[in-house]
Protein backbone atom coordinates (compact mmCIF):
# COMPACT_ATOMS: atom_id res chain seq x y z
CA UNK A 1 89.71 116.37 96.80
CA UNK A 2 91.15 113.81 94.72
CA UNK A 3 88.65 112.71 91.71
CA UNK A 4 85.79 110.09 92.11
CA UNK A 5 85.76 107.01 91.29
CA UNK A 6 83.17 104.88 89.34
CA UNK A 7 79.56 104.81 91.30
CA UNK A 8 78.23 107.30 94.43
CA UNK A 9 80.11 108.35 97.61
CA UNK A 10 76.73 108.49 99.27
CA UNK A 11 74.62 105.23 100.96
CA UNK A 12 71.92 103.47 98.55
CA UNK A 13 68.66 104.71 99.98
CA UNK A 14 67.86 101.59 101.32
CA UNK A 15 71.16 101.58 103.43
CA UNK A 16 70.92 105.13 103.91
CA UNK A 17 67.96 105.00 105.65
CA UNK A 18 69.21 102.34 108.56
CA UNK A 19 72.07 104.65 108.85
CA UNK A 20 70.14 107.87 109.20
CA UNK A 21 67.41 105.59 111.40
CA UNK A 22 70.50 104.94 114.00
CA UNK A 23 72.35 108.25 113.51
CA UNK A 24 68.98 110.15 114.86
CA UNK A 25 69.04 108.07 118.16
CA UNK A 26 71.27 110.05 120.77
CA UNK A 27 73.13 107.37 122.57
CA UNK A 28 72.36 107.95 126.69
CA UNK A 29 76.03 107.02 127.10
CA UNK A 30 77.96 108.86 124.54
CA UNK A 31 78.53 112.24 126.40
CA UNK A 32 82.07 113.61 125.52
CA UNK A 33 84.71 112.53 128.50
CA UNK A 34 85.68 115.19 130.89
CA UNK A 35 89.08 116.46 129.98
CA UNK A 36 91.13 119.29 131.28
CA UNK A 37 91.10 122.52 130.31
CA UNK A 38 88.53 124.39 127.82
CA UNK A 39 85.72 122.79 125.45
CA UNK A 40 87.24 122.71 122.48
CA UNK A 41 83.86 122.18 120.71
CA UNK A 42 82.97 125.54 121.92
CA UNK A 43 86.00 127.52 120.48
CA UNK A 44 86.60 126.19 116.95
CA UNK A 45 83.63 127.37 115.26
CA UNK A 46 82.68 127.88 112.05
CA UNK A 47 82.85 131.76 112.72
CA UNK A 48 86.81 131.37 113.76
CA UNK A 49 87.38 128.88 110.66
CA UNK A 50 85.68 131.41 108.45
CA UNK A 51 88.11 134.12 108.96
CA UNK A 52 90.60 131.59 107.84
CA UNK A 53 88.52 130.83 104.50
CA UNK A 54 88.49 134.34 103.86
CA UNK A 55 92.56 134.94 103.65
CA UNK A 56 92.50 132.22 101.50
CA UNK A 57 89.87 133.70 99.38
CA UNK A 58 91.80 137.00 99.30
CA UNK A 59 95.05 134.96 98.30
CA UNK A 60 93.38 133.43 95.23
CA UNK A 61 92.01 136.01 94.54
CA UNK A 62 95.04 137.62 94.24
CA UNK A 63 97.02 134.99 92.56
CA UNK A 64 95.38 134.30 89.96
CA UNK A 65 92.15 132.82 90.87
CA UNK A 66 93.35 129.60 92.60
CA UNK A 67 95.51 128.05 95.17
CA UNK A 68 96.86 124.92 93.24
CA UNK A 69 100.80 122.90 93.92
CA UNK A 70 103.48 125.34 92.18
CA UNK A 71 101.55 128.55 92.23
CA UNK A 72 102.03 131.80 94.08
CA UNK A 73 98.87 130.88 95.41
CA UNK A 74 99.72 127.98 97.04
CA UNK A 75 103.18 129.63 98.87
CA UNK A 76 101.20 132.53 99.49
CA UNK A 77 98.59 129.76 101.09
CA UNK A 78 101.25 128.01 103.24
CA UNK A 79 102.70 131.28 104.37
CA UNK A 80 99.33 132.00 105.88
CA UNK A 81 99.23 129.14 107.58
CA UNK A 82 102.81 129.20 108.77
CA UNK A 83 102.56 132.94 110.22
CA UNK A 84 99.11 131.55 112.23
CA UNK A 85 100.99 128.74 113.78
CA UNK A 86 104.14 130.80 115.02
CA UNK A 87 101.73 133.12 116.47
CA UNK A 88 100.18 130.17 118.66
CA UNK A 89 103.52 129.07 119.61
CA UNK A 90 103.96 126.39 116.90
CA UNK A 91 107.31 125.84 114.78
CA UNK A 92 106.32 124.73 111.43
CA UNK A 93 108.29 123.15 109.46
CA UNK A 94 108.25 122.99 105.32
CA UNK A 95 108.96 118.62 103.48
CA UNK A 96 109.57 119.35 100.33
CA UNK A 97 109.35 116.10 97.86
CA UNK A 98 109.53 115.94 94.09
CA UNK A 99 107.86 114.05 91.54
CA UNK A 100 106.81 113.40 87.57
CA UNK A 101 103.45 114.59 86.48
CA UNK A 102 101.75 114.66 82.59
CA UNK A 103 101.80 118.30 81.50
CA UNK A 104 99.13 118.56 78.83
CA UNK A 105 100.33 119.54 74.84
CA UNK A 106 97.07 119.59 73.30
CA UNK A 107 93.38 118.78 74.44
CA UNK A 108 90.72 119.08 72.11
CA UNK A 109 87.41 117.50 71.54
CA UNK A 110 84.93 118.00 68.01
CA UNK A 111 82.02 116.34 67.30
CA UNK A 112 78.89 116.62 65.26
CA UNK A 113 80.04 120.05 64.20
CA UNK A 114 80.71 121.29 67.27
CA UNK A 115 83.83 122.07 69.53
CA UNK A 116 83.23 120.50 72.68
CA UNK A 117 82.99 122.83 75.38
CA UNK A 118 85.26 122.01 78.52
CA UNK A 119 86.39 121.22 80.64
CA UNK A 120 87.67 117.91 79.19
CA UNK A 121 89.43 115.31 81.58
CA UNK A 122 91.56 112.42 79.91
CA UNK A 123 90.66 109.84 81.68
CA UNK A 124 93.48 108.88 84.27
CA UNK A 125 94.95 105.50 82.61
CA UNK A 126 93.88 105.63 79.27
CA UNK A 127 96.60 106.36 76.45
CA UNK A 128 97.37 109.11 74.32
CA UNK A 129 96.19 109.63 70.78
CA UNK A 130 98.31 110.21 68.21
CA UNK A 131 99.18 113.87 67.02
CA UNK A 132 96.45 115.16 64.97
CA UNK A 133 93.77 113.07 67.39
CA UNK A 134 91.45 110.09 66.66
CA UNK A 135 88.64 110.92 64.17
CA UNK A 136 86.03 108.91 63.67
CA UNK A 137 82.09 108.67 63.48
CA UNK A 138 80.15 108.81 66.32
CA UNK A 139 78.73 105.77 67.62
CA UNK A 140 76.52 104.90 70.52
CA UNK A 141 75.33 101.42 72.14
CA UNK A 142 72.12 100.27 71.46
CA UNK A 143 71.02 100.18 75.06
CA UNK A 144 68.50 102.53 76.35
CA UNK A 145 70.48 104.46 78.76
CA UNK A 146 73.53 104.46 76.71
CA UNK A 147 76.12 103.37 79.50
CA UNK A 148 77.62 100.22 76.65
CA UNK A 149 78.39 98.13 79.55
CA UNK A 150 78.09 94.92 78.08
CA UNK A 151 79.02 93.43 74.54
CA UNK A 152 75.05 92.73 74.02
CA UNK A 153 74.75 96.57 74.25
CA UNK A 154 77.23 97.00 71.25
CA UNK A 155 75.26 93.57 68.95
CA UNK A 156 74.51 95.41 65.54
CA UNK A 157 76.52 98.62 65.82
CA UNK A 158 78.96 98.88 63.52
CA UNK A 159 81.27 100.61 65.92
CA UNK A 160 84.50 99.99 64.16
CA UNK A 161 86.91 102.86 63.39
CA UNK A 162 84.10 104.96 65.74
CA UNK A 163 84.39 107.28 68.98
CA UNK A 164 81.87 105.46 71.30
CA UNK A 165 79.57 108.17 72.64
CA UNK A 166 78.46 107.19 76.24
CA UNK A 167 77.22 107.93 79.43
CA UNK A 168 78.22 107.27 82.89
CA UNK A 169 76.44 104.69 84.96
CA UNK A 170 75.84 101.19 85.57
CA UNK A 171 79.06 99.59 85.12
CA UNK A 172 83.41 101.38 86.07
CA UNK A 173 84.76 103.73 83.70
CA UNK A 174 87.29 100.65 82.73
CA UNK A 175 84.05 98.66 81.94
CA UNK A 176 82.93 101.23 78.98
CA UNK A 177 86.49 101.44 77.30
CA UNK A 178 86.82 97.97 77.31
CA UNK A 179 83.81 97.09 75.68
CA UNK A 180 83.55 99.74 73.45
CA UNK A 181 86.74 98.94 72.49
CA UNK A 182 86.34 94.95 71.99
CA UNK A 183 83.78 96.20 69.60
CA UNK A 184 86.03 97.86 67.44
CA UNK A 185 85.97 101.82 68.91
CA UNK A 186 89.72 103.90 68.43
CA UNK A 187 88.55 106.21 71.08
CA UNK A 188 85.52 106.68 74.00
CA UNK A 189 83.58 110.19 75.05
CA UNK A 190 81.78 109.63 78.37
CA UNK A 191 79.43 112.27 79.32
CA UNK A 192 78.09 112.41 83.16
CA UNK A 193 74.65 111.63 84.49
CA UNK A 194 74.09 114.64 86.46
CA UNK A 195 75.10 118.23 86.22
CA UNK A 196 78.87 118.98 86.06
CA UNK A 197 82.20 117.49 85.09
CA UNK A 198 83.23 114.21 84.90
CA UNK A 199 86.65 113.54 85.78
CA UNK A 200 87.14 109.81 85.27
CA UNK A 201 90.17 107.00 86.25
CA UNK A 202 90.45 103.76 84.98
CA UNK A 203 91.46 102.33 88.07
CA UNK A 204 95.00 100.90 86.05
CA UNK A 205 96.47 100.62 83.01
CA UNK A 206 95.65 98.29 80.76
CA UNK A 207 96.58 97.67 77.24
CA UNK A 208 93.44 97.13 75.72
CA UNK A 209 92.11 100.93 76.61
CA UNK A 210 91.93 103.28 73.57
CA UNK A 211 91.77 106.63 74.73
CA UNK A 212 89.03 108.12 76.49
CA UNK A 213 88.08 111.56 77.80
CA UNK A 214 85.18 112.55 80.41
CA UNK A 215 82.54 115.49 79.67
CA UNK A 216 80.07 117.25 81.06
CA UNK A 217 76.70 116.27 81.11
CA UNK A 218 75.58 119.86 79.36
CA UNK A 219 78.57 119.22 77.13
CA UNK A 220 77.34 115.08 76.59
CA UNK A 221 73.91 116.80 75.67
CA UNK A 222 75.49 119.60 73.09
CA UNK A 223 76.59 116.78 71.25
CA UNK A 224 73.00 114.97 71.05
CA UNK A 225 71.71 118.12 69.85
CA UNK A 226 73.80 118.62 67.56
CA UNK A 227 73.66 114.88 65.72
CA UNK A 228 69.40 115.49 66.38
CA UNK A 229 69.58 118.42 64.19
CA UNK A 230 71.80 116.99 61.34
CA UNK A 231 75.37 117.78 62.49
CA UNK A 232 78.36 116.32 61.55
CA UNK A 233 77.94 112.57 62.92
CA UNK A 234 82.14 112.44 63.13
CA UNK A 235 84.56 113.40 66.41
CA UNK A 236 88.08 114.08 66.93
CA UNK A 237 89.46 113.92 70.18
CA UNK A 238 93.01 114.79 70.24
CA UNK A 239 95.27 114.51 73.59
CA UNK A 240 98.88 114.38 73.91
CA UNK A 241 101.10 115.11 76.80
CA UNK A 242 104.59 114.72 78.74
CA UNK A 243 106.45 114.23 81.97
CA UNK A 244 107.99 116.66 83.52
CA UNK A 245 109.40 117.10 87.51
CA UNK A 246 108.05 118.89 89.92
CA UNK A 247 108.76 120.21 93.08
CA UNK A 248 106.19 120.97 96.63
CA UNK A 249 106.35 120.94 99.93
CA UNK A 250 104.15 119.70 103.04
CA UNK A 251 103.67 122.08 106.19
CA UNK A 252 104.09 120.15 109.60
CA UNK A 253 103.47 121.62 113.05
CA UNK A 254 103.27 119.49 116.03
CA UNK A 255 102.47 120.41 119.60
CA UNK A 256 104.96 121.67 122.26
CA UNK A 257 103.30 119.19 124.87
CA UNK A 258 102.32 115.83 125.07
CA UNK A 259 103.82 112.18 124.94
CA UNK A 260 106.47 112.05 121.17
CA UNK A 261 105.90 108.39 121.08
CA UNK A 262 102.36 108.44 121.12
CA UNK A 263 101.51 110.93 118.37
CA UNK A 264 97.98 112.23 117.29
CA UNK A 265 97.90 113.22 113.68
CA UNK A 266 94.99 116.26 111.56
CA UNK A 267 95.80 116.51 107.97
CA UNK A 268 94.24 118.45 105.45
CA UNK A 269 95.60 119.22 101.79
CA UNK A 270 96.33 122.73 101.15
CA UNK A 271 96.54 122.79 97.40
CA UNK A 272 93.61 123.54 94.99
CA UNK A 273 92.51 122.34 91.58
CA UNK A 274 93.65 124.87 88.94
CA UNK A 275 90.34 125.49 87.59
CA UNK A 276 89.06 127.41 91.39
CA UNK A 277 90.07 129.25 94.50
CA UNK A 278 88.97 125.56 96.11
CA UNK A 279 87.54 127.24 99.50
CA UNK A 280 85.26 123.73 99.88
CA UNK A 281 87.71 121.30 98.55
CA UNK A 282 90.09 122.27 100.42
CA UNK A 283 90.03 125.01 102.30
CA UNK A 284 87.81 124.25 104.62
CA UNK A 285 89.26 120.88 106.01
CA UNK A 286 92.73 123.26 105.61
CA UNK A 287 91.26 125.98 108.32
CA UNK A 288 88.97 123.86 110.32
CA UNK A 289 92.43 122.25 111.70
CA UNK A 290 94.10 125.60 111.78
CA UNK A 291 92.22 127.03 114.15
CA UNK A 292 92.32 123.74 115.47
CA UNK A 293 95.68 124.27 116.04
CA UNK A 294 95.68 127.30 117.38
CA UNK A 295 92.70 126.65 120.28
CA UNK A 296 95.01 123.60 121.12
CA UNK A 297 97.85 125.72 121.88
CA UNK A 298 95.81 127.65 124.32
CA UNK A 299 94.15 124.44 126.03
CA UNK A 300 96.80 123.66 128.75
CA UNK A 301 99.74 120.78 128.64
CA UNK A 302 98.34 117.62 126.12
CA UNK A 303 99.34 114.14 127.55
CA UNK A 304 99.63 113.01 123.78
CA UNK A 305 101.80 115.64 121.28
CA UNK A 306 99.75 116.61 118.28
CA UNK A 307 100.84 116.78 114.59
CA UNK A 308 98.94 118.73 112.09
CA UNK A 309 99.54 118.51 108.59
CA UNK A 310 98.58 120.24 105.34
CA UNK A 311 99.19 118.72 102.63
CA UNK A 312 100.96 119.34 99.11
CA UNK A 313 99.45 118.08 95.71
CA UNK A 314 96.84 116.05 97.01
CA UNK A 315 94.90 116.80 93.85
CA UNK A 316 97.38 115.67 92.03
CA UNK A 317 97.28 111.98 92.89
CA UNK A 318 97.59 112.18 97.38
CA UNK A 319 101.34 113.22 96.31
CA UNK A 320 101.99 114.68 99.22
CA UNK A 321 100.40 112.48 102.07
CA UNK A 322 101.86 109.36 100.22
CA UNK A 323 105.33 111.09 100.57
CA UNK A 324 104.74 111.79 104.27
CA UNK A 325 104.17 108.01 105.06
CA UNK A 326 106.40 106.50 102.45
CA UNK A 327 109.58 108.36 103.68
CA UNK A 328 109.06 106.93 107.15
CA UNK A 329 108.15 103.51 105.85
CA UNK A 330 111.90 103.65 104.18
CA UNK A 331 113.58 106.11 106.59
CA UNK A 332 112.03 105.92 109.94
CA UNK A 333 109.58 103.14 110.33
CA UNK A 334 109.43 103.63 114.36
CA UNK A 335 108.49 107.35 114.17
CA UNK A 336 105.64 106.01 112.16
CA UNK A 337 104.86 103.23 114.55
CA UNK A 338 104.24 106.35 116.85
CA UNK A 339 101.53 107.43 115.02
CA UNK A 340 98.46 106.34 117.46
CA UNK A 341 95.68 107.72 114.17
CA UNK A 342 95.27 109.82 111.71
CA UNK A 343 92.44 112.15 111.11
CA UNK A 344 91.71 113.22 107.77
CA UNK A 345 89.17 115.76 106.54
CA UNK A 346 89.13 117.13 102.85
CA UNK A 347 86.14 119.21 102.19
CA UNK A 348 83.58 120.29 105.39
CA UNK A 349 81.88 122.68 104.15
CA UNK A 350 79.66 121.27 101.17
CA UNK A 351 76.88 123.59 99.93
CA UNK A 352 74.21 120.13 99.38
CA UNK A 353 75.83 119.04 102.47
CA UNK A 354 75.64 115.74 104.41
CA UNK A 355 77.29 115.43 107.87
CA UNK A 356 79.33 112.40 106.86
CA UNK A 357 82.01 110.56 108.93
CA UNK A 358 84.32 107.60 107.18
CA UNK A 359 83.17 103.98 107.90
CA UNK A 360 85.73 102.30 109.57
CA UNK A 361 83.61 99.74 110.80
CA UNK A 362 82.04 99.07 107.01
CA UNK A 363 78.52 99.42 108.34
CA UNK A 364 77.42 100.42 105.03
CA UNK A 365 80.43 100.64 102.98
CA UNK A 366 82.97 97.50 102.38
CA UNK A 367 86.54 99.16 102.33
CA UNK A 368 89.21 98.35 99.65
CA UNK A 369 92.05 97.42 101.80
CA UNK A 370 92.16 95.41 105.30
CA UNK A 371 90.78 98.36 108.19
CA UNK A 372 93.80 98.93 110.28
CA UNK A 373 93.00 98.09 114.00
CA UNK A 374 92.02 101.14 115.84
CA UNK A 375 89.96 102.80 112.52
CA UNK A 376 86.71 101.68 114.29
CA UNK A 377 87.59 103.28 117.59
CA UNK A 378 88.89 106.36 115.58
CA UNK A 379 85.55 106.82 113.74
CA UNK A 380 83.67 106.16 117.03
CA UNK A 381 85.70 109.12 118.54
CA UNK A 382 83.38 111.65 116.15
CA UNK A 383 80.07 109.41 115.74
CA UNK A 384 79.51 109.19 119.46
CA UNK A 385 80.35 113.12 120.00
CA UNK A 386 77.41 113.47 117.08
CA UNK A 387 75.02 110.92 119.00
CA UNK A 388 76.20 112.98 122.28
CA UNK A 389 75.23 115.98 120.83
CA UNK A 390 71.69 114.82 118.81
CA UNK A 391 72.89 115.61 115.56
CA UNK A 392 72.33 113.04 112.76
CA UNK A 393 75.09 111.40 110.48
CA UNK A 394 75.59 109.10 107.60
CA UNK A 395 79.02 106.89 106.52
CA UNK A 396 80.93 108.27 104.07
CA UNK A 397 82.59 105.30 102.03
CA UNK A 398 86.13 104.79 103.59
CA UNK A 399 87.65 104.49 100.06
CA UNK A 400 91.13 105.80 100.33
CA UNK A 401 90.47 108.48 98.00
CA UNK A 402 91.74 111.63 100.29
CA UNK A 403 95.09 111.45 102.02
CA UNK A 404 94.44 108.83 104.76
CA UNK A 405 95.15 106.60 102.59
CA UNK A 406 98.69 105.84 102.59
CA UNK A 407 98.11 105.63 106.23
CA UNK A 408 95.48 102.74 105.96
CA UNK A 409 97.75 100.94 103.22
CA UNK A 410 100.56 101.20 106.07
CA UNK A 411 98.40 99.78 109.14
CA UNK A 412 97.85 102.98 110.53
CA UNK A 413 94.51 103.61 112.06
CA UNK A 414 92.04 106.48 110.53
CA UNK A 415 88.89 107.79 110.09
CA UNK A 416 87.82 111.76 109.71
CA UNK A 417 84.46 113.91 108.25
CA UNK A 418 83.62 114.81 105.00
CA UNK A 419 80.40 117.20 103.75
CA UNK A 420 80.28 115.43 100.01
CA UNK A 421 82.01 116.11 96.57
CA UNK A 422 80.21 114.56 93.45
CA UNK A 423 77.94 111.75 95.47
CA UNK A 424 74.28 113.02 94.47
CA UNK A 425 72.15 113.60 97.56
CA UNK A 426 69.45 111.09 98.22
CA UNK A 427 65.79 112.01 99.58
CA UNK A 428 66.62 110.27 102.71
CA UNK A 429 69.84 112.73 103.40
CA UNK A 430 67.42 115.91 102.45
CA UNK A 431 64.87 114.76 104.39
CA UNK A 432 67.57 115.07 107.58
CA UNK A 433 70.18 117.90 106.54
CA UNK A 434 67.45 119.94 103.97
CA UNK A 435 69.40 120.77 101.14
CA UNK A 436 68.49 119.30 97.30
CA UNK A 437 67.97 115.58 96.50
CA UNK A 438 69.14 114.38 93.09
CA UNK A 439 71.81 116.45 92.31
CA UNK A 440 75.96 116.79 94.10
CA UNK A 441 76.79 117.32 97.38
CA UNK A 442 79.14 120.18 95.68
CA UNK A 443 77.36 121.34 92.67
CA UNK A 444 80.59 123.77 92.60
CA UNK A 445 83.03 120.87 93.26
CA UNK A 446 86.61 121.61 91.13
CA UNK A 447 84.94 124.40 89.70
CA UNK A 448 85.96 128.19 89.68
CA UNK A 449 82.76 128.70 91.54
CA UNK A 450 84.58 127.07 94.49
CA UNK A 451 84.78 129.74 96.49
CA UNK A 452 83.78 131.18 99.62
CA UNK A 453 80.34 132.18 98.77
CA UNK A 454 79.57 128.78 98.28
CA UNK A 455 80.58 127.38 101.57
CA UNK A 456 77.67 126.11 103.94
CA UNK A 457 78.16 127.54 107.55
CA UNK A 458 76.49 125.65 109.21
CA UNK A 459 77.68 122.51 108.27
CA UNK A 460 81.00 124.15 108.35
CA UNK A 461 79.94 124.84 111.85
CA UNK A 462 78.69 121.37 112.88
CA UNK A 463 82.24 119.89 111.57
CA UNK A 464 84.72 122.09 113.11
CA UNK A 465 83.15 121.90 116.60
CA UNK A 466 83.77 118.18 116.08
CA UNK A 467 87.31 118.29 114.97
CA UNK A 468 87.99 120.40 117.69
CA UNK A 469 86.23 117.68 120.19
CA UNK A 470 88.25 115.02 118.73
CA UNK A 471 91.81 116.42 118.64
CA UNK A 472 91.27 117.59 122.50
CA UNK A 473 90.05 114.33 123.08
CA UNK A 474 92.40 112.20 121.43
CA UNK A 475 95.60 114.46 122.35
CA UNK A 476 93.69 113.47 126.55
CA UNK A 477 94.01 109.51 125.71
CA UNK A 478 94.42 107.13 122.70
CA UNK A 479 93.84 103.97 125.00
CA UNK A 480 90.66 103.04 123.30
CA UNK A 481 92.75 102.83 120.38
CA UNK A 482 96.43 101.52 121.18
CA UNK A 483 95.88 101.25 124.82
CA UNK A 484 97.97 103.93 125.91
CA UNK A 485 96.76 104.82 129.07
CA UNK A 486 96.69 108.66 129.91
CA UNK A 487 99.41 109.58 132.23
CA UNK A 488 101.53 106.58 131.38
CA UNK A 489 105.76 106.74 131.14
CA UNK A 490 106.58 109.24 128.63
CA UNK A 491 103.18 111.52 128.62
CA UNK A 492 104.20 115.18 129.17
């Protein structure tokens, strides 16, 4: 999954709660429609989906430790999934699409003595420093927590010439490096609040950034140590990099039945993060519609055609989804107008897990673009098979940060399921899925200890029954959404 923005994925705990409160109420008129054919709910378990998690395992494994865009391990990844979908029948089909990308030329981080342990992520948007790095003495704001989110929390720090030592929280990523940089800092450290990495963006570029790199909370805490016991009280952070061209590819299958104007589309994103074998994030969304595929195949004639999708160098910046939808945009705008929803789902599997589905409907969560018509609908498809079935839910924050959202930018209608990334778990969500409040949803999340012994079965369980139920369902009738009515001119 792509990396997270400023603040929580998860509800506040005061919102949580009403959405937990409603989530545990079955609804008596929710039961999943009657369709043709077999249960899909029953036949893409997490057992099948498993298997699937384990080639990819065994590819990694044998490629290096990870699956990630331009790596053996990511053909050897697509090949797997191609040879599964010509044995159901399918005819998969490779878009390749270039594009630039920074490669890195040096990435270092000192301070108080000490060389930084990694990993260290530039922060997306900030600028490069100049060969050699940016050395100066540490300096921190004056407010208790440390976040420096306000110019009262830099009054009587001399912070000029400094790297600003800070911590996450409070106030955006672009908040800290423009305050700390207003009061006279040539470069920002930001160390996380909880366990784990910090990958920051921010959000655009902007001038008036200096550069800035995120740490680790153990790695935020080194440094603390280090200036408590007398340590150098200087840094260096030195990054520079360079653009280069790349080449990957999308895999594309679609069903041999059902209506081509009225098209049903399941993406995951195949690639991983170089630092893991990325069996959560994103394996598991990757298999779930695999064998999604495959049951489909065996379920009888669909009156809508299905399109699955796994994506290319999603973790890259949704490189691969946003080429999908921008070359019909340009090229074919009415195949795209076919396109009755997408359904996305990028990590389901979670070891802290919630069972979260993305709020169309902004019940909790206010969405950054306009909801396309039919999102509410689409989310409804999986929140009423949960209420049918007794099994609680929360919103997940519909923020375009997986690969639905080119679709939502372009009108089309989405929603999908996510298990959690680097939201912390509240006590209201361990109180209803067990698990551990305070800390991530994926303690393990773009990590190398990504990998298949850290996938949760039973949520992976819980969410592929309910991708199953929603692809049969959907590929049945899309009329709640666009009002095509099942059996209509053109439905084969």
């Amino acid at each position: 999954m792509r990396r997270q923005l400023a603040g929580s994925t998860v509800a506040s705990a005061a919102l949580a709660g009403l959405v937990l409160a409603g989530a545990l109420a079955p609804s008596a008129t929710a039961a999943p429609p009657e369709m043709p054919g077999k249960d899909l709910s029953k036949h893409v378990t997490g057992e099948r989906v498993f298997k699937h998690l384990e080639a990819f395992q065994a590819i990694a494994d044998a490629h290096g430790g990870n699956r990630a865009m331009g790596t053996s391990g990511y053909e050897a990844s697509a090949e797997y999934v191609e040879s599964v979908l010509r044995k159901s029948g399918y005819t998969p089909e490779r878009q390749y699409f270039t594009f630039e990308q920074d490669v890195v030329d040096a990435l270092a981080l000192t301070a108080a003595g000490i060389e930084v342990p990694g990993p260290l992520y530039p922060a997306e948007f900030s600028p490069q420093t100049p060969q050699g790095g940016v050395t100066g003495p540490i300096v921190q704001p004056s407010d208790a927590m440390k976040h420096g989110c306000t110019a009262a929390d830099w009054a009587g720090v001399d912070a000029t010439g400094g790297v600003a030592l800070v911590s996450r929280g409070s106030c955006a990523f672009s908040v800290k490096v423009l305050t700390a940089s207003a009061a006279g800092a040539e470069a920002v450290i930001i160390y996380n609040n909880v366990s784990g990495p910090l990958n920051p963006t921010l959000g655009a570029e902007d001038p008036a950034y200096v550069p800035a790199v995120g740490i680790s909370l153990e790695a935020g805490q080194a440094i603390l140590a280090a200036l408590a016991d007398g340590g150098d009280p200087v840094a260096t952070y030195d990054y520079q990099s360079h653009v280069e061209e790349f080449e990957s590819f999308n895999v594309l299958a679609s069903t041999r039945t059902g209506d081509p104007d009225n098209v049903v589309m399941l993406g995951a994103h195949l690639d991983s993060v170089e630092d893991g074998p990325g069996i959560n994030d994103n394996g598991t969304g990757s298999a779930a519609i695999l064998e999604t595929a495959v049951q489909l195949a065996r379920s009888g004639p669909l009156n809508n055609q299905v399109r699955f999708a796994w994506w290319g160098a999603e973790e890259l910046g949704l490189i691969g989804s946003t080429h999908y939808v921008n070359d019909l945009v340009a090229n074919d705008p009415e195949e795209l107008d076919r396109i009755a929803t997408y359904l996305n789902f990028d990590m389901v599997g979670s070891p802290n897990y919630t069972i979260g589905v993305y709020d169309a409907n902004e019940s909790t969560y206010d969405a950054p673009v306009p909801v396309p018509a039919g999102s509410v609908e689409t989310e409804a498809v999986f929140t009423d098979y949960f209420d049918s079935i007794g099994q609680p839910w929360v919103d997940s924050e519909f923020s375009g940060r997986s690969d639905y959202q080119a679709f939502i930018n372009n009108g089309i209608p989405a929603s999908g399921l996510f298990t959690g990334a680097d939201g912390i778990k509240t006590e209201e969500e361990a109180a209803i899925f067990g698990g551990t409040a305070g800390i991530r949803l994926d303690p393990n999340y773009h990590t190398p200890a990504d990998d298949i012994t850290n996938v949760d079965k039973t949520a992976l369980d819980i969410m592929s029954r309910a991708i199953g139920h929603a692809a049969q369902k959907l590929a049945w009738s899309t009329e709640a959404i666009n009002g095509v009515v099942p059996g209509g001119p053109g439905n084969s």
